[in-house]
PDB file of N, CA and C in Angstrom:
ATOM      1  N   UNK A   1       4.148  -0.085  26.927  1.00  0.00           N
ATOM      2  CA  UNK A   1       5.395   0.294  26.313  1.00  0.00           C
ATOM      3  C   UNK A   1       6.398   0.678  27.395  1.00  0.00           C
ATOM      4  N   UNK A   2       7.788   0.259  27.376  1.00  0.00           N
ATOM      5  CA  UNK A   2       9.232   0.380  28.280  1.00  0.00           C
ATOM      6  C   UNK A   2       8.670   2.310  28.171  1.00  0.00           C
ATOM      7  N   UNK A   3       9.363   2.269  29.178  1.00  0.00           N
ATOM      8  CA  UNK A   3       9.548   4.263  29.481  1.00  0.00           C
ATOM      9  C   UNK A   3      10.954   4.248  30.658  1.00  0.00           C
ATOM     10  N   UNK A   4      11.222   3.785  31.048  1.00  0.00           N
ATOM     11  CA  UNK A   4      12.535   3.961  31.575  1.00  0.00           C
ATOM     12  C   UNK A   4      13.794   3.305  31.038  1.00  0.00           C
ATOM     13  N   UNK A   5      14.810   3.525  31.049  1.00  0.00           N
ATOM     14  CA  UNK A   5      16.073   2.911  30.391  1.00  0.00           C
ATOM     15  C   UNK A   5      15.682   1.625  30.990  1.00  0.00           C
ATOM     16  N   UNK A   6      15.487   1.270  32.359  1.00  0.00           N
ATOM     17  CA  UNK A   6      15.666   0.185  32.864  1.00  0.00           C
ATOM     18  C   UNK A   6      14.929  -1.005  32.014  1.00  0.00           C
ATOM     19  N   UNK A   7      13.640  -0.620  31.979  1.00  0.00           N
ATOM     20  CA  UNK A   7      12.492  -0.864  30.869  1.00  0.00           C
ATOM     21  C   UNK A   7      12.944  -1.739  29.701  1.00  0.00           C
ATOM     22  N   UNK A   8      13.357  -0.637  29.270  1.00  0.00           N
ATOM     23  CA  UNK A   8      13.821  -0.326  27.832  1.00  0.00           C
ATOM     24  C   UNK A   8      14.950  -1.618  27.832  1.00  0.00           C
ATOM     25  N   UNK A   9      15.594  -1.659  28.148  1.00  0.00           N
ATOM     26  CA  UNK A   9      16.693  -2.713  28.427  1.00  0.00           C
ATOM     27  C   UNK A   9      16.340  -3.991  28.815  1.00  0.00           C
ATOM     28  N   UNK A  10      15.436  -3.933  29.866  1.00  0.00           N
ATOM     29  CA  UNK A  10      14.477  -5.386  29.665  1.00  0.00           C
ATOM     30  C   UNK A  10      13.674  -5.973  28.865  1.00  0.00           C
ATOM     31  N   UNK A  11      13.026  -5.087  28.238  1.00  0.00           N
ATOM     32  CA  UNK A  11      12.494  -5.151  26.891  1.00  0.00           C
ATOM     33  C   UNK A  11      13.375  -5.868  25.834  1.00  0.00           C
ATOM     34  N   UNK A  12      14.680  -5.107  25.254  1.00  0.00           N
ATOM     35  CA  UNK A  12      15.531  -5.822  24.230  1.00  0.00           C
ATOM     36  C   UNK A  12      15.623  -7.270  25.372  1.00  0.00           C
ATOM     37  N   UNK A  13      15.996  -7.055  26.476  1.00  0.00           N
ATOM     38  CA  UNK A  13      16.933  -8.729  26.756  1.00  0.00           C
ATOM     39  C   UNK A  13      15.249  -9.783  26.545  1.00  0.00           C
ATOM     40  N   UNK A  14      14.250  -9.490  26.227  1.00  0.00           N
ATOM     41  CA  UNK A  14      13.094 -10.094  26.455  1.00  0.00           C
ATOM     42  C   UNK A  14      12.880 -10.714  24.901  1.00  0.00           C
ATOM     43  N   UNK A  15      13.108  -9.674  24.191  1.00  0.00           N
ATOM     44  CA  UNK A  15      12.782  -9.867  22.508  1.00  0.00           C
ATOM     45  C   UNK A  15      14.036 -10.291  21.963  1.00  0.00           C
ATOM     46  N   UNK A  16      15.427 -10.335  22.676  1.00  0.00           N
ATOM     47  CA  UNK A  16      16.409 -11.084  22.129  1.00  0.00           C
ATOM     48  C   UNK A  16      16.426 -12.765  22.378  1.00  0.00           C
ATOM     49  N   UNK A  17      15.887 -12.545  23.779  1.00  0.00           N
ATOM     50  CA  UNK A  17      15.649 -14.012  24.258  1.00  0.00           C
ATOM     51  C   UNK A  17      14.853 -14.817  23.426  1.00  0.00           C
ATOM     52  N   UNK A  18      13.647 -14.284  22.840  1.00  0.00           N
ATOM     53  CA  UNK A  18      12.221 -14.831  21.934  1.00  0.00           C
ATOM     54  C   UNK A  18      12.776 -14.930  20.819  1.00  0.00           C
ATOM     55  N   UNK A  19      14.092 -14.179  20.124  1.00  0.00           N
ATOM     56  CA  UNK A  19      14.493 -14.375  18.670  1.00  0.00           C
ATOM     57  C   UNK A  19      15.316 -15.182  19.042  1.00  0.00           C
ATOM     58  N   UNK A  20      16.700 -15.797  19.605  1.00  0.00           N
ATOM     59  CA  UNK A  20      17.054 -16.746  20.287  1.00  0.00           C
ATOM     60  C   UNK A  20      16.202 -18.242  20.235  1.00  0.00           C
ATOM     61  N   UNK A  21      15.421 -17.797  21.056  1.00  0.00           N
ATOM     62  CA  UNK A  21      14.937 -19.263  21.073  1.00  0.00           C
ATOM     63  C   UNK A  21      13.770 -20.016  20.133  1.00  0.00           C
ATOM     64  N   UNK A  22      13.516 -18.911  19.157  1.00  0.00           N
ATOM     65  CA  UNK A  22      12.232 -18.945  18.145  1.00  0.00           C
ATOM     66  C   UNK A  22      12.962 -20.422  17.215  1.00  0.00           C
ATOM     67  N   UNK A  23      12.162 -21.707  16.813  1.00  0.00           N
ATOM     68  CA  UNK A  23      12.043 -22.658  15.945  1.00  0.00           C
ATOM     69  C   UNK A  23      11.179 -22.313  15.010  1.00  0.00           C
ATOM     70  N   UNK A  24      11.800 -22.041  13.701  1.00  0.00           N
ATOM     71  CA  UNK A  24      10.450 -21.928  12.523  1.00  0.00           C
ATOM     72  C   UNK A  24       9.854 -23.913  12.698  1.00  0.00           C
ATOM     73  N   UNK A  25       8.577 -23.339  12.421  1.00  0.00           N
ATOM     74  CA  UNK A  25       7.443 -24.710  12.531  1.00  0.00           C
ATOM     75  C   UNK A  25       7.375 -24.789  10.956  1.00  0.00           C
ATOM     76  N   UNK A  26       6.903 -25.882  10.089  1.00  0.00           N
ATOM     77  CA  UNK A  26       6.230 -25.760   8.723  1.00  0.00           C
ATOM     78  C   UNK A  26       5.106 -24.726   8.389  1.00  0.00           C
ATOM     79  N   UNK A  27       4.423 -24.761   9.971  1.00  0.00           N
ATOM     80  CA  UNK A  27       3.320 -23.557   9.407  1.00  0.00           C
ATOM     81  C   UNK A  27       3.596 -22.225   9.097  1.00  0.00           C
ATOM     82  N   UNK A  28       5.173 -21.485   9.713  1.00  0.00           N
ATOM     83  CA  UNK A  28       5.570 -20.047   9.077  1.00  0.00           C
ATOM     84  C   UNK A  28       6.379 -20.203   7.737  1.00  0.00           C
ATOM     85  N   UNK A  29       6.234 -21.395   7.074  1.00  0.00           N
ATOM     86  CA  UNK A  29       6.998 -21.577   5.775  1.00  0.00           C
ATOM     87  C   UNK A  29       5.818 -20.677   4.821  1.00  0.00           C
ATOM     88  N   UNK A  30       6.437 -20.277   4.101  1.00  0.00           N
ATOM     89  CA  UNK A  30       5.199 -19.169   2.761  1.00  0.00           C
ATOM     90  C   UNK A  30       5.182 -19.783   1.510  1.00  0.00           C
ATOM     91  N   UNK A  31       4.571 -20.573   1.035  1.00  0.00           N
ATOM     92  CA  UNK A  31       4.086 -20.961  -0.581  1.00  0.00           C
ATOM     93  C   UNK A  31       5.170 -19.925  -1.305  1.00  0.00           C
ATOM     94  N   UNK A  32       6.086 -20.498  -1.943  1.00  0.00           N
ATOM     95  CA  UNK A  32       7.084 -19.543  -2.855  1.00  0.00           C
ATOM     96  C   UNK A  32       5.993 -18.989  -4.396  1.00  0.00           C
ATOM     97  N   UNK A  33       4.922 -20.161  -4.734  1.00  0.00           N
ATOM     98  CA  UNK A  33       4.496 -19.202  -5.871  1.00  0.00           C
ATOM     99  C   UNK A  33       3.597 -18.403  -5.371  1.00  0.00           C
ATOM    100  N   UNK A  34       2.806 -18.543  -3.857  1.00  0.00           N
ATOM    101  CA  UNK A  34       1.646 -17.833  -3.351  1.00  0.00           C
ATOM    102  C   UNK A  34       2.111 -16.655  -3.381  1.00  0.00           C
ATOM    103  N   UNK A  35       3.428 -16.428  -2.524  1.00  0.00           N
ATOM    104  CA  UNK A  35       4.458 -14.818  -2.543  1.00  0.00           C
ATOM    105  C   UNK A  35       4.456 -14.538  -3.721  1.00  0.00           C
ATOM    106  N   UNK A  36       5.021 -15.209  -4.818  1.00  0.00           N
ATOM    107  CA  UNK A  36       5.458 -14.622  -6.342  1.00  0.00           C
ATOM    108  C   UNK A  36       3.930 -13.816  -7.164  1.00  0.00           C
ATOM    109  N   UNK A  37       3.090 -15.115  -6.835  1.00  0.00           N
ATOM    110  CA  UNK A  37       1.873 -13.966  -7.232  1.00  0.00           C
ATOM    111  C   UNK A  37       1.300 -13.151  -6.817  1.00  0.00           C
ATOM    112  N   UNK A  38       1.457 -12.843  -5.263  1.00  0.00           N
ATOM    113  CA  UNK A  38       0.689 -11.811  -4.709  1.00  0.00           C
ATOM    114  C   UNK A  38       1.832 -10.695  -4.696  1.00  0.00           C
ATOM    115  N   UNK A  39       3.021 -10.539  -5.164  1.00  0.00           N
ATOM    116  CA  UNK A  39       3.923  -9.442  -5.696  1.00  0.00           C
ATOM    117  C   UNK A  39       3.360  -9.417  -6.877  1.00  0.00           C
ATOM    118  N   UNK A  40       3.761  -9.969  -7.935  1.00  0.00           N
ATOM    119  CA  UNK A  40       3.234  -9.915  -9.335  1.00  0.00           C
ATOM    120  C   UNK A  40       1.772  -8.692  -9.012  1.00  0.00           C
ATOM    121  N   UNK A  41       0.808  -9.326  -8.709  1.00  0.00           N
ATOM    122  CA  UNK A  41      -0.545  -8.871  -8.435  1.00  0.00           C
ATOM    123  C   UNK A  41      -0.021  -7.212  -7.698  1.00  0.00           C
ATOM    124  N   UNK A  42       0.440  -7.297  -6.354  1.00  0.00           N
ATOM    125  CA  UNK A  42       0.571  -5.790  -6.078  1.00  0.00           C
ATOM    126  C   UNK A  42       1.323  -4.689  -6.901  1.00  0.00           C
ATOM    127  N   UNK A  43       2.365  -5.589  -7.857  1.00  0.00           N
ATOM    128  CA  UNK A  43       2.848  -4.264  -9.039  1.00  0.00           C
ATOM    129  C   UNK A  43       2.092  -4.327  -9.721  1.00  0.00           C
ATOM    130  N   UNK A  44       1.304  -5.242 -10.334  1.00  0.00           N
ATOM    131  CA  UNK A  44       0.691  -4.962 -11.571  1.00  0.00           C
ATOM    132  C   UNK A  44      -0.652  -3.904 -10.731  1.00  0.00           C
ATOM    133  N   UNK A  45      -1.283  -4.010  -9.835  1.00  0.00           N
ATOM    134  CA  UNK A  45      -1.791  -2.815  -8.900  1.00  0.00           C
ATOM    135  C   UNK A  45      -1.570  -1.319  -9.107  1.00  0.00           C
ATOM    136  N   UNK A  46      -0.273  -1.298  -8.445  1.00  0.00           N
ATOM    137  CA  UNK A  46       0.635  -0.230  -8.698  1.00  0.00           C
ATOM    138  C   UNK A  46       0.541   0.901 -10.154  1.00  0.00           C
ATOM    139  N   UNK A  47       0.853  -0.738 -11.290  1.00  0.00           N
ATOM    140  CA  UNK A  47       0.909   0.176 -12.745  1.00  0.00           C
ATOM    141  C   UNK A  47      -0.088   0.837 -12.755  1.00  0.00           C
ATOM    142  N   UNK A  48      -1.329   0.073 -12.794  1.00  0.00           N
ATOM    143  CA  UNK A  48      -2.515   0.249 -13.173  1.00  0.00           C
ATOM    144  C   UNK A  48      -3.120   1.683 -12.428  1.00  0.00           C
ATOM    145  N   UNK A  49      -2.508   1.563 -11.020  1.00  0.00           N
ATOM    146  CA  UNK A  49      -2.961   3.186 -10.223  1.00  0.00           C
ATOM    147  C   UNK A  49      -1.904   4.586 -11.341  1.00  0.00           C
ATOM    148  N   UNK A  50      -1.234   3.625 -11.301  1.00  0.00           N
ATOM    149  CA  UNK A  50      -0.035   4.978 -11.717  1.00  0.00           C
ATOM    150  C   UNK A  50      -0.521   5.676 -13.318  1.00  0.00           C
ATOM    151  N   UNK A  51      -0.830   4.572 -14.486  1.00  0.00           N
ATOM    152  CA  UNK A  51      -1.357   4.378 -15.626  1.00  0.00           C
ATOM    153  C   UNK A  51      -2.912   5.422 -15.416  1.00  0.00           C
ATOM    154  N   UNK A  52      -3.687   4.872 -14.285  1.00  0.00           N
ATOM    155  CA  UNK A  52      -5.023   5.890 -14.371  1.00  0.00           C
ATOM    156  C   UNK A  52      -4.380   7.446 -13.630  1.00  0.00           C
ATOM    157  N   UNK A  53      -3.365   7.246 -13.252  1.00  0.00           N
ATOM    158  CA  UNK A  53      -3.053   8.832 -12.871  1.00  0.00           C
ATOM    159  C   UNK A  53      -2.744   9.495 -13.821  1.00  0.00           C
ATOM    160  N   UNK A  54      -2.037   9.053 -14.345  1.00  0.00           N
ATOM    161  CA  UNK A  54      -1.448   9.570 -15.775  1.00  0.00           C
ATOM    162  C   UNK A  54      -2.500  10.173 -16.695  1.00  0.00           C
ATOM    163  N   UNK A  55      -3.692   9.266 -16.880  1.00  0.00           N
ATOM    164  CA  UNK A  55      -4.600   9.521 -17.815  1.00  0.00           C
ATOM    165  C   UNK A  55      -5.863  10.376 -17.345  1.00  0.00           C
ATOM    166  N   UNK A  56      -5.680  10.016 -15.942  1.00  0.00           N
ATOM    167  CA  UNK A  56      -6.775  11.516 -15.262  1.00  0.00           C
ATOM    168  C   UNK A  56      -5.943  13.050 -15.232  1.00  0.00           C
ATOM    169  N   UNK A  57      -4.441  13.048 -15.180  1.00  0.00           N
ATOM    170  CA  UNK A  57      -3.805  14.084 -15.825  1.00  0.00           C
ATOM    171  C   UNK A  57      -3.995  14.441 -17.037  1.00  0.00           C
ATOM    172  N   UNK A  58      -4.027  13.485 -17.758  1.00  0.00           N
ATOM    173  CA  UNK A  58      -4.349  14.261 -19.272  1.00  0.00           C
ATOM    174  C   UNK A  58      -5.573  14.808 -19.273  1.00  0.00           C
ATOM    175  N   UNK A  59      -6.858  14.180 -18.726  1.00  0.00           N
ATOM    176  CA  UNK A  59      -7.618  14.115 -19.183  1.00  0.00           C
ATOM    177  C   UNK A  59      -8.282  15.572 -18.969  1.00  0.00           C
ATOM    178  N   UNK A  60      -7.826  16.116 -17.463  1.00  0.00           N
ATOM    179  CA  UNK A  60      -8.010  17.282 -16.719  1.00  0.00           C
ATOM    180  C   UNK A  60      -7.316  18.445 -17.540  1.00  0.00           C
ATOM    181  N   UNK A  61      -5.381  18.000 -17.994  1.00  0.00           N
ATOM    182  CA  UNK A  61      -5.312  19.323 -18.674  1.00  0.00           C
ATOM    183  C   UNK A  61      -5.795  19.307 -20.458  1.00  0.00           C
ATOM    184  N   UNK A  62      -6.558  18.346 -20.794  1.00  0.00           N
ATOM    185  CA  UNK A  62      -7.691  18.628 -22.037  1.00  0.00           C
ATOM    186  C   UNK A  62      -8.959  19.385 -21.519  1.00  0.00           C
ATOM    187  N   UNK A  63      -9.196  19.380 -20.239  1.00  0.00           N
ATOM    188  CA  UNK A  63     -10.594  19.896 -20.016  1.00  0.00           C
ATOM    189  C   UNK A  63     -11.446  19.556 -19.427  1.00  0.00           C
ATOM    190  N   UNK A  64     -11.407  18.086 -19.375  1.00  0.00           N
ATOM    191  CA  UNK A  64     -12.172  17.252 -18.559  1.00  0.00           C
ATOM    192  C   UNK A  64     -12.598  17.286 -17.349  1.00  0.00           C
ATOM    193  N   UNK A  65     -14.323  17.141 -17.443  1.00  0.00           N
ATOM    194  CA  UNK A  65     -14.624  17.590 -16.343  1.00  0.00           C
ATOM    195  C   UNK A  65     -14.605  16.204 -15.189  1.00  0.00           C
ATOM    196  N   UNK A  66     -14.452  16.909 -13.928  1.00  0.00           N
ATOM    197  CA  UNK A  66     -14.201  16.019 -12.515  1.00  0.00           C
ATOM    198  C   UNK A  66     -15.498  14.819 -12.828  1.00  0.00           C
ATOM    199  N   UNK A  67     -16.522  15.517 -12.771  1.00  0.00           N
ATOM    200  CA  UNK A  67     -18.242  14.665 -13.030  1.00  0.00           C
ATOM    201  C   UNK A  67     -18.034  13.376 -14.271  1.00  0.00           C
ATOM    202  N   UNK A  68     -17.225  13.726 -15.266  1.00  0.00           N
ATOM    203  CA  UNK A  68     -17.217  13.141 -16.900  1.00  0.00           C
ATOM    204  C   UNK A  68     -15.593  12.100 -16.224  1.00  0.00           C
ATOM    205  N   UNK A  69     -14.698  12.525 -15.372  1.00  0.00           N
ATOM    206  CA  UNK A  69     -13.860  11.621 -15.305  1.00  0.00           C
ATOM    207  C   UNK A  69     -14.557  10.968 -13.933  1.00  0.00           C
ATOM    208  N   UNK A  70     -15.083  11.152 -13.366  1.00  0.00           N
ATOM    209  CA  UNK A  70     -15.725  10.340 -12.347  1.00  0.00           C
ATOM    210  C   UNK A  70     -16.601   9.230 -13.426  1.00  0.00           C
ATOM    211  N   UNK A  71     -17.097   9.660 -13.687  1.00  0.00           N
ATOM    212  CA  UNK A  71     -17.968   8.419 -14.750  1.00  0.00           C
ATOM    213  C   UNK A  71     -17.371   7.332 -15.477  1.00  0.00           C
ATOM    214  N   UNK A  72     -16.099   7.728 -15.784  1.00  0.00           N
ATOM    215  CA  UNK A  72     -14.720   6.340 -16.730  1.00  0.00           C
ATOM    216  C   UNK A  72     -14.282   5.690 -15.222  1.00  0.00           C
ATOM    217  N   UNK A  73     -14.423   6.347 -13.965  1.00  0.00           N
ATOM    218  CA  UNK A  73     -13.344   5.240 -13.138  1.00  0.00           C
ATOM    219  C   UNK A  73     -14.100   4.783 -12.196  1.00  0.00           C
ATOM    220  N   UNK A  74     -15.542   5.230 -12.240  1.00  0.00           N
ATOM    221  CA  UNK A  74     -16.548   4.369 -11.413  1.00  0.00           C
ATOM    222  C   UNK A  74     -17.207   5.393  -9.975  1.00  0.00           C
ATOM    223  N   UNK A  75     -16.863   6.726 -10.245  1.00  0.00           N
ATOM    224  CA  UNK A  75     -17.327   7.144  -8.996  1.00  0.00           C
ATOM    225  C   UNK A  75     -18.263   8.369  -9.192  1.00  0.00           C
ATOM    226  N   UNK A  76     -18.469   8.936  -8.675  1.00  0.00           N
ATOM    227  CA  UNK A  76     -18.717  10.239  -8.211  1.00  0.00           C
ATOM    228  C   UNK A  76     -17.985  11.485  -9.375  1.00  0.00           C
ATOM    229  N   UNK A  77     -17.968  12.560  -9.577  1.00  0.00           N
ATOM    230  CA  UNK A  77     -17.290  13.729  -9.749  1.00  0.00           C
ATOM    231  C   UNK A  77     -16.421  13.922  -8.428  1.00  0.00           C
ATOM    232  N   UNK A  78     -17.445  14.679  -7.940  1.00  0.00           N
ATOM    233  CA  UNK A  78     -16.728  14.905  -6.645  1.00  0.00           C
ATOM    234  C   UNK A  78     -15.837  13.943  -5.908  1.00  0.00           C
ATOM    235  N   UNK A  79     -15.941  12.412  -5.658  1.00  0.00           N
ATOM    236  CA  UNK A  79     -14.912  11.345  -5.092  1.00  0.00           C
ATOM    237  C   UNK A  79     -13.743  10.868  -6.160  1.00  0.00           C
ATOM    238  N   UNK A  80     -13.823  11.530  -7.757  1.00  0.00           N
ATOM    239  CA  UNK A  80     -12.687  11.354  -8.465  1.00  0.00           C
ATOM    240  C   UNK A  80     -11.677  12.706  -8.013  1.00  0.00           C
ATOM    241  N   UNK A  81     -12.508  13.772  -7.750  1.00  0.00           N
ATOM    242  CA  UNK A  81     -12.045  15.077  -7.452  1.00  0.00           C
ATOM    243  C   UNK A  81     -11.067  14.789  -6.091  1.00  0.00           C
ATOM    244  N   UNK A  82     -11.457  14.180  -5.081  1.00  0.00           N
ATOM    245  CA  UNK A  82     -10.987  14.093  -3.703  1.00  0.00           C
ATOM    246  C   UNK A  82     -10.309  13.168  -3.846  1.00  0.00           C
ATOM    247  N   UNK A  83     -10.452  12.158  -4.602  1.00  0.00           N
ATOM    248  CA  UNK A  83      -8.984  11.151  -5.041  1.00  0.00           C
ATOM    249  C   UNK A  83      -7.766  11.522  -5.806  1.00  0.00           C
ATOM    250  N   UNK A  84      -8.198  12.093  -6.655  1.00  0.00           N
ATOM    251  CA  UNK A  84      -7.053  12.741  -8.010  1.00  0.00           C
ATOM    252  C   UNK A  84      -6.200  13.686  -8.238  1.00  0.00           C
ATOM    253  N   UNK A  85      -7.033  15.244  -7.432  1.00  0.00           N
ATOM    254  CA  UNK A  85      -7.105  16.386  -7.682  1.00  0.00           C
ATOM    255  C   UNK A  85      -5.610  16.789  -6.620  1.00  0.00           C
ATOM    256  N   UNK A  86      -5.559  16.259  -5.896  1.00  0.00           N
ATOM    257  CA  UNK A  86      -4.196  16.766  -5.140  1.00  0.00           C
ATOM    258  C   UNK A  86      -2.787  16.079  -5.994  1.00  0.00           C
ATOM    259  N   UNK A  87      -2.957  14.808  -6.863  1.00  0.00           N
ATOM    260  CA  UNK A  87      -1.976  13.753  -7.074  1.00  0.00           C
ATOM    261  C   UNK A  87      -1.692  14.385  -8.546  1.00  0.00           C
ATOM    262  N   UNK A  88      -2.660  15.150  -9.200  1.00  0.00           N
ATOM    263  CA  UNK A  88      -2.514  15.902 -10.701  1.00  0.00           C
ATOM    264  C   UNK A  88      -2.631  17.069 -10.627  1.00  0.00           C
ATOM    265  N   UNK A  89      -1.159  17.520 -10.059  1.00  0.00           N
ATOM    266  CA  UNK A  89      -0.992  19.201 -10.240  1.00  0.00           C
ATOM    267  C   UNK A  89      -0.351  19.260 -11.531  1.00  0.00           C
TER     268      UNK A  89
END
């Protein structure tokens, strides 16, 4: 890593030069539906984390124990506890 201005300044004229002279090839082209579904896929991700937060909130201020909601989402008590328990105050 640059540590002197001088550096530092050779550095940009180095990475301006490489964006400058960069040719996209066919191989950095991206599949437009490959992108569309692997967004699609990471929100629908997203809901689904946000949706089980929601419902390990409820489930905790009904009563529910850490051990009994570890058992609906596949883990442990204790590893639903260390996943959940800070995100459902």
């Amino acid at each position: 890593m640059p540590r002197t201005v001088d550096e530092i300044l050779q550095h940009a004229d180095e990475l301006a030069a490489r964006f400058e002279e960069y040719e996209p090839s066919a191989a950095d082209e991206l599949d437009a539906e490959a992108v569309s579904r692997l967004r699609q896929a990471v929100q629908e991700r997203s809901d689904a984390e946000r949706h089980l937060l929601e419902a390990v909130h409820v489930a905790r201020r009904s009563g529910m124990s850490w051990a009994a909601i570890g058992a609906f989402v596949g883990t442990s008590g204790e590893a639903a506890r260390q996943r959940y328990a800070h995100k459902v105050a």
